[in-house]
Protein backbone atom coordinates (compact mmCIF):
# COMPACT_ATOMS: atom_id res chain seq x y z
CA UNK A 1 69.31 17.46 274.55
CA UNK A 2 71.41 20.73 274.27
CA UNK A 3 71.74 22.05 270.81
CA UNK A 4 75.92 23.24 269.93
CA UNK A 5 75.23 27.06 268.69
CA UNK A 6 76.48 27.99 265.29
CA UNK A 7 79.62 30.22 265.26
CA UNK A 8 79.58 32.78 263.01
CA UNK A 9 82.33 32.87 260.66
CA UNK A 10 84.43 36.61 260.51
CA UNK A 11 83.48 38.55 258.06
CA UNK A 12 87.49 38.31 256.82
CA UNK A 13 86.52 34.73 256.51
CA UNK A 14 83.23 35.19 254.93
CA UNK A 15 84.74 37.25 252.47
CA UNK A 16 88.00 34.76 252.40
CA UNK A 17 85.38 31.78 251.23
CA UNK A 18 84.13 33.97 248.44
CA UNK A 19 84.60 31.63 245.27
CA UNK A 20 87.88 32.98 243.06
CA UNK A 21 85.06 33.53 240.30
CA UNK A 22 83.50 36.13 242.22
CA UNK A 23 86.91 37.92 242.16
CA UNK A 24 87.35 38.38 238.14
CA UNK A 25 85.27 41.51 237.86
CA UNK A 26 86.79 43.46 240.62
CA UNK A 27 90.39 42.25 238.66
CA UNK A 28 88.94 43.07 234.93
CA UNK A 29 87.68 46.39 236.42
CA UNK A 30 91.47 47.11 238.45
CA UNK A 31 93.45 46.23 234.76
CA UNK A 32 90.82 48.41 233.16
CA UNK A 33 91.85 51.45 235.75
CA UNK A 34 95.39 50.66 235.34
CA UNK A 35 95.23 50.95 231.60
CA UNK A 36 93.56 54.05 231.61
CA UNK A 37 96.75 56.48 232.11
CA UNK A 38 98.18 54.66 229.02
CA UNK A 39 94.91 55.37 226.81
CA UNK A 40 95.48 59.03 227.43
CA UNK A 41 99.05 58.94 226.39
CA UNK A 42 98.59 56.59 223.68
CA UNK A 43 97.70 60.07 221.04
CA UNK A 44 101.18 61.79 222.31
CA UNK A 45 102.57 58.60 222.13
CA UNK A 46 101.50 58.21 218.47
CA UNK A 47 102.32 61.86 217.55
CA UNK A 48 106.18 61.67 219.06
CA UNK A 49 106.70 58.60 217.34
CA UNK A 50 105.22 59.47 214.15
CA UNK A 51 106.52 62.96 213.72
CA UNK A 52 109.74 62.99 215.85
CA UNK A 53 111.31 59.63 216.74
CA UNK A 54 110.40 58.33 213.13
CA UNK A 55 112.14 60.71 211.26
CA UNK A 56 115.17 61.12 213.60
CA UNK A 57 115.84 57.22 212.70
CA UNK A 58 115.40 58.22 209.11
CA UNK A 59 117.87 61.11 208.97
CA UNK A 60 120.06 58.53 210.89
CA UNK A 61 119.79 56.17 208.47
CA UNK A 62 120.08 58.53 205.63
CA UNK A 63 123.77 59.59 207.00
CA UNK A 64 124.84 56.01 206.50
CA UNK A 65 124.43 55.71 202.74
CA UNK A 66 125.06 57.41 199.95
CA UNK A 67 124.49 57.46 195.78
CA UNK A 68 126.18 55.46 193.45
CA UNK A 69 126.36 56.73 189.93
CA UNK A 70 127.01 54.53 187.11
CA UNK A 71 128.21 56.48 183.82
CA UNK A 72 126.27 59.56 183.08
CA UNK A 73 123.90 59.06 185.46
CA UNK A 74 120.54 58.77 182.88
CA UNK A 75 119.62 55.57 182.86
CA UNK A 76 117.12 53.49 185.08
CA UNK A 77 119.53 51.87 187.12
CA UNK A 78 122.57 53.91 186.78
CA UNK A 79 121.87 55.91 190.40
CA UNK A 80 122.16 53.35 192.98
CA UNK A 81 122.11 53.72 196.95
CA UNK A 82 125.12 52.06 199.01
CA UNK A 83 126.14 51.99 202.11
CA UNK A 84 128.57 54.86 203.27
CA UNK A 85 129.48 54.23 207.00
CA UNK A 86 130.92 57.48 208.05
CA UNK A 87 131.71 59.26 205.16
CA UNK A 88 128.93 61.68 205.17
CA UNK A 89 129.97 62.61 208.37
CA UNK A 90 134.12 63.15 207.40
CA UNK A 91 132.71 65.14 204.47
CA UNK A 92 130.41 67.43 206.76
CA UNK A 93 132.83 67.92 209.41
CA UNK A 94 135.93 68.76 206.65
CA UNK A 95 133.40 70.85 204.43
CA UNK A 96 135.22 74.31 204.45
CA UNK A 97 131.68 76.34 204.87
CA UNK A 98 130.76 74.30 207.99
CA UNK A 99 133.33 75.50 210.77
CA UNK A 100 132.67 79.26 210.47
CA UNK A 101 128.81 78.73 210.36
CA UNK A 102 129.43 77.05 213.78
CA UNK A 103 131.46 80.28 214.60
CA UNK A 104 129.20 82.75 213.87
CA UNK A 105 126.73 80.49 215.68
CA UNK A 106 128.84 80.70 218.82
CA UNK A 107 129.36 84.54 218.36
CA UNK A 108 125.34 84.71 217.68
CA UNK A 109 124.87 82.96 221.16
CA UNK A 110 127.27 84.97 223.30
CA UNK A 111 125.25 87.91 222.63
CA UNK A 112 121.70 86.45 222.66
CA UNK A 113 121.79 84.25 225.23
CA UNK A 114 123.50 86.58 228.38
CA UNK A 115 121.13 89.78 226.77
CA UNK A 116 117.66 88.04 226.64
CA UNK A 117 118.26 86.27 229.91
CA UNK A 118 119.29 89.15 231.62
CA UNK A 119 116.36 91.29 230.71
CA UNK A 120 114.01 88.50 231.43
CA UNK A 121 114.88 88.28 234.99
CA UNK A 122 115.34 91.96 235.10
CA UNK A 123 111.68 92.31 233.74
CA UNK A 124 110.26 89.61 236.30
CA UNK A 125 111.90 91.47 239.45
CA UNK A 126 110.37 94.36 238.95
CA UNK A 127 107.04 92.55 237.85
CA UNK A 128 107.49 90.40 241.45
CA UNK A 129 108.57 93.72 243.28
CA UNK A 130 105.19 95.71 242.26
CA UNK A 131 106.70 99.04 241.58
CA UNK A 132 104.82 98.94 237.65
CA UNK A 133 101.25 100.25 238.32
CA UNK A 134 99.79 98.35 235.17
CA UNK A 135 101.07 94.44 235.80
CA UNK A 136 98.80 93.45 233.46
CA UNK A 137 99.00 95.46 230.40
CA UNK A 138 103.37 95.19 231.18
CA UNK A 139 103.24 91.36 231.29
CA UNK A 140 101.33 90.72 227.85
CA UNK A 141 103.05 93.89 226.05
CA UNK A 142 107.00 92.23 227.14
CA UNK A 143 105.07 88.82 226.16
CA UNK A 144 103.08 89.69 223.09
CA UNK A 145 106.67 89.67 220.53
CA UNK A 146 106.89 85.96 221.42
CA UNK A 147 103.74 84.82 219.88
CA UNK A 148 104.28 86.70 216.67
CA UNK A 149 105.59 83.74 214.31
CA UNK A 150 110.09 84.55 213.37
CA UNK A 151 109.23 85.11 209.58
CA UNK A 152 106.72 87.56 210.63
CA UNK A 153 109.20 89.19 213.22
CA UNK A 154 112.17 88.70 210.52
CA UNK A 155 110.23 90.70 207.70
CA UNK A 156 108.83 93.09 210.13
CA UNK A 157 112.82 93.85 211.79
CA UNK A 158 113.67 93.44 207.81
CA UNK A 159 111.65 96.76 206.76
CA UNK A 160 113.39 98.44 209.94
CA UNK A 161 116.40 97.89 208.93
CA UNK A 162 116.47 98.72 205.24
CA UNK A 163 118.25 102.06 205.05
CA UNK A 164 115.55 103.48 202.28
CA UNK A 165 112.55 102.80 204.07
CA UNK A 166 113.22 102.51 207.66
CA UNK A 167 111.33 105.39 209.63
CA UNK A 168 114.08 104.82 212.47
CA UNK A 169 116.50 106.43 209.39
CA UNK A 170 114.60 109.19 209.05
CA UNK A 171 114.13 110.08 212.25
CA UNK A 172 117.80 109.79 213.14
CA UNK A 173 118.60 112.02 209.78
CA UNK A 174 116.25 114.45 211.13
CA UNK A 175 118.66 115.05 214.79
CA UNK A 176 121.58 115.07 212.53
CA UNK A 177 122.71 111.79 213.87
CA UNK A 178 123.97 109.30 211.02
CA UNK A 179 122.79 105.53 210.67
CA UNK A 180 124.97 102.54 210.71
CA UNK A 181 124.03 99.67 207.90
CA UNK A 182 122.44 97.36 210.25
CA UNK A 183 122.58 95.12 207.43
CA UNK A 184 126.30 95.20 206.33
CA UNK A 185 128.45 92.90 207.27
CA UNK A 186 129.78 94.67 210.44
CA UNK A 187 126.37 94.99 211.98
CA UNK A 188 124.63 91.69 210.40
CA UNK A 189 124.96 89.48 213.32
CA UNK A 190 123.58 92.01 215.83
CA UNK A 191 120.64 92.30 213.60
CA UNK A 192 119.70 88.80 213.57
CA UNK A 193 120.47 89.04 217.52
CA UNK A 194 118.41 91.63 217.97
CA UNK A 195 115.34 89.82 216.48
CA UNK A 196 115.30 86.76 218.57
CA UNK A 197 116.18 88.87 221.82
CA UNK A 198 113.26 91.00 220.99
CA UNK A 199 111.06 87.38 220.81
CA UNK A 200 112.64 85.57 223.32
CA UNK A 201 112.44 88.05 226.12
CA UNK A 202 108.78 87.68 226.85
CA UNK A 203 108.75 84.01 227.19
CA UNK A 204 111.74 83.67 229.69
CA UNK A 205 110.04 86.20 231.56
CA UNK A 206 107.06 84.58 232.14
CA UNK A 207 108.59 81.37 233.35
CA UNK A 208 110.77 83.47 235.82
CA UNK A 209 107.76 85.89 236.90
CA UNK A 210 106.02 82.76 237.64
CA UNK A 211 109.04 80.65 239.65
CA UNK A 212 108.50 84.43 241.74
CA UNK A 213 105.04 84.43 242.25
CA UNK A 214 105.72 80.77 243.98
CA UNK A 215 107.87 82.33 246.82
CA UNK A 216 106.37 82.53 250.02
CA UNK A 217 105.68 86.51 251.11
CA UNK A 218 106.91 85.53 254.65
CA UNK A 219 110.45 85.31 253.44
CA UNK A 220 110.34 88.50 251.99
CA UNK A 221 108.35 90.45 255.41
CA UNK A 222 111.15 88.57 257.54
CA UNK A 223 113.51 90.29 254.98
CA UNK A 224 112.69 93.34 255.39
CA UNK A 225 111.89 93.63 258.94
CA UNK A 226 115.76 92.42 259.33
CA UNK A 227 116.67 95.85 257.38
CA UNK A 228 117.14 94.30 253.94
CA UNK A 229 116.32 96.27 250.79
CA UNK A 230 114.41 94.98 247.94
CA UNK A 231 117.48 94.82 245.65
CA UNK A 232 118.98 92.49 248.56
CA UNK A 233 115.74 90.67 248.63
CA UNK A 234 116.37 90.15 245.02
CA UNK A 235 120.10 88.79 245.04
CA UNK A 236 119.89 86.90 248.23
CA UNK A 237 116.57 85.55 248.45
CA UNK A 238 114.84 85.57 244.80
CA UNK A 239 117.89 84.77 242.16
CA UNK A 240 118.90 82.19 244.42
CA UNK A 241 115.25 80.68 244.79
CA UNK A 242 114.34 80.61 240.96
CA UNK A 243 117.93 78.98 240.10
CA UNK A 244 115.87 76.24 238.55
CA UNK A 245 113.90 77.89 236.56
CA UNK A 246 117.33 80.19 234.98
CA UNK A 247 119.15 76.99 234.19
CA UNK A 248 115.95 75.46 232.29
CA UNK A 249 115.32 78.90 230.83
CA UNK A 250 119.10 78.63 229.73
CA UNK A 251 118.74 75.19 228.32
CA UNK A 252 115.64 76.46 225.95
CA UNK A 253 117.71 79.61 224.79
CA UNK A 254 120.46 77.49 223.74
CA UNK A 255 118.62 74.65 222.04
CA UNK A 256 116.66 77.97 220.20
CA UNK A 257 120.76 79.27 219.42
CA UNK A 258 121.54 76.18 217.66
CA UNK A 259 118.70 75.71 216.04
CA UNK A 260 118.42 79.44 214.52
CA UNK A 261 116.89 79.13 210.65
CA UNK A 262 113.98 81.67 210.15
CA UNK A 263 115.56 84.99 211.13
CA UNK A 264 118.73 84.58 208.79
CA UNK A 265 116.91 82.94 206.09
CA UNK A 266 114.14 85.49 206.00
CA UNK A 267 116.52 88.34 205.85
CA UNK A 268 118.66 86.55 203.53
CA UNK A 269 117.37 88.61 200.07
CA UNK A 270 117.45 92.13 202.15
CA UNK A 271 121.50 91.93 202.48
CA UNK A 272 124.24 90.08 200.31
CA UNK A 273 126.12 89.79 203.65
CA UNK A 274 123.99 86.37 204.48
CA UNK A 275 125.45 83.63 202.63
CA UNK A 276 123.64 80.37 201.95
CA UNK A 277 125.66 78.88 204.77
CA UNK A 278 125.43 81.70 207.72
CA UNK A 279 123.98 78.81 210.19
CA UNK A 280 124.83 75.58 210.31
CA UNK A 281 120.73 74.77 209.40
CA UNK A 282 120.85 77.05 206.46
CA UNK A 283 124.17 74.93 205.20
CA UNK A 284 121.59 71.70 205.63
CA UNK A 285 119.04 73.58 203.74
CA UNK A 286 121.00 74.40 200.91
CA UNK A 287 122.70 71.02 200.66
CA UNK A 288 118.95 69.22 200.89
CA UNK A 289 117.14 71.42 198.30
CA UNK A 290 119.50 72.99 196.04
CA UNK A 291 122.58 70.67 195.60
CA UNK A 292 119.73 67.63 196.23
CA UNK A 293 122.35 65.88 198.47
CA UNK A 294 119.96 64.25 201.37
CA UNK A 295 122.28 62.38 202.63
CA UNK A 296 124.94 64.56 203.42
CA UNK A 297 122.52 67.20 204.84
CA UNK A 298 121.59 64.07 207.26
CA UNK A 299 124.88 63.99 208.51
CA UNK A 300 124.88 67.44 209.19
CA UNK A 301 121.69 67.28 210.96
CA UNK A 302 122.54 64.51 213.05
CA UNK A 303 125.28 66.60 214.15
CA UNK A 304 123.69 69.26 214.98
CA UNK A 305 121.26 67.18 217.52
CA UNK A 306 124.43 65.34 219.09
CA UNK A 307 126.14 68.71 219.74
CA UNK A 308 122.78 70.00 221.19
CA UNK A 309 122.43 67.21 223.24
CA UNK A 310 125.84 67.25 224.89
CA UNK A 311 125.86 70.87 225.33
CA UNK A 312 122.50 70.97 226.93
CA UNK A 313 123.07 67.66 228.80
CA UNK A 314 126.95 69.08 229.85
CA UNK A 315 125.33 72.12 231.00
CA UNK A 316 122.68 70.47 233.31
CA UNK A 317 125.68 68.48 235.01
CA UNK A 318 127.67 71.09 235.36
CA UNK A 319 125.37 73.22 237.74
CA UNK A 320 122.07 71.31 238.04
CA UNK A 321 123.18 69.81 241.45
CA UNK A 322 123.91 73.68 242.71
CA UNK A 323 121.29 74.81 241.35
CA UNK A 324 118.40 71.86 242.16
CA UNK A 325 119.96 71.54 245.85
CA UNK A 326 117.24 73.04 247.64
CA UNK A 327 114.85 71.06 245.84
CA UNK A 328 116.57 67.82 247.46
């Protein structure tokens, strides 16, 4: 009597045949390992939400309503809040103070932006092209104004510029040369320029001196055994290269433009030329905590975030495809 040999099931089968019970801890331990990435982001998550998203939809809301005063105003219920659809925002946009605070803010750009740009990259090409002996020391000294806090830098510029006490005066007295008022009203805005240019610098220049240090050497050896000279290098091969990394350096400086608070504000009591409403910040300041008028401060603010937003958003569309092409 012959005896029929066992066949040996594949080990795909084997493994096919496996009870579905078997299968829940390698499916607990997969959704545990998927979850993960979320558990680290849950703290940013928390943090955004808490500090930035929440109050955004509060200052939102805020816009929308207004105070309701019943007779003088005294009693318990005489200050009511209403809804005010969009007259916070008529009033802000009509107020007679807010239109030239956007103008000087447009005048304070066109000189801060181009300026501390333009000496960032100039600072990173010759960083990238080696001709400065001590790197090092260069790269923190151009860096070091950027991590001193504005009020600091403000009150610091502040004592510079004070006609009485400024050693810059004296000095200038001494060669016989005279010294403008940097804090009259001719020479105001270039003061408060000159501050964030002097703290901005060091930060663009980093992000560009980097974007440099990321470009192969071989381009620039093929360069130069074709004839080229490092300033060609740096306009035909560099510039072009680290076009990303100007247009997001571009986008920070002119978030940092709108936004623009400390420097004014701290040099505020150092010249009567600096009204209450120089920026259009300062304006939501004053309306906020002096004239205690939340809401229309709100409106202001949200403003000010929908104009940043399109500008930096109308910006990115405008050249982002030239300037992200070789990325593609």
């Amino acid at each position: 009597m012959t005896t029929v040999p066992a066949i040996e099931q594949p080990a795909t089968e084997r493994s096919a045949a496996v009870p579905t019970a078997a299968g829940r801890p390698r499916r607990r331990s997969h959704s545990r390992r998927a979850g993960t990435p979320y558990a680290f982001l849950a703290p940013a998550i928390v943090l955004f939400v808490a500090f930035l998203g929440a109050p955004i939809v509060y200052a939102a809301y805020l816009s929308l309503r207004k105070v309701k005063v019943s007779g003088l105003g005294l009693g318990s219920g005489s200050r009511t809040e209403i809804w005010a659809g969009l007259s916070n925002y008529a009033r802000s946009l009509t107020d007679p103070e807010f239109l030239p605070s956007v103008g000087r803010i447009g005048a304070y750009g066109l000189i801060v932006v181009p300026v501390m740009l333009g000496l960032a990259l100039l600072f990173a090409l010759l960083l990238d092209a080696g001709r400065t002996k001590v790197g090092g020391f260069t790269r923190t000294a151009i860096f070091l104004p950027y991590a001193v806090p504005a009020v600091v830098a403000s009150l610091l510029w502040g004592f510079l510029y004070l006609p009485r006490v400024s050693p810059i005066n004296d000095v200038l007295e001494g060669i016989g040369v005279g010294s403008p008022n940097l804090l009259g009203s001719s020479w105001i805005l270039y003061a408060v320029a000159n501050i964030a240019v002097w703290g901005g610098t060091g930060f663009n220049m980093i992000v560009l001196y980097t974007a440099l240090k990321a470009i192969p050497q071989d381009m620039y050896e093929a360069a130069r055994l074709d004839g080229a000279t490092e300033i060609q290098i740096a306009w035909r091969i560099k510039i072009p290269i680290i076009a990303p990394s100007m247009v997001m350096t571009f986008v920070f400086s002119l978030i940092a433009t709108l936004q623009v608070f400390a420097e004014p504000m701290t040099l505020r009591p150092l010249s009567n030329t600096i009204s209450s409403t120089w920026t259009p910040l300062m304006k939501v300041y004053r309306d906020a905590f002096t004239r205690d008028d939340i809401y229309s401060a709100a409106a202001t603010s949200v403003i000010i975030a929908l104009a940043t937003f399109a500008l930096s958003f109308g910006f990115l569309k405008l050249v982002g495809s030239r300037a992200f092409r070789q990325e593609d």
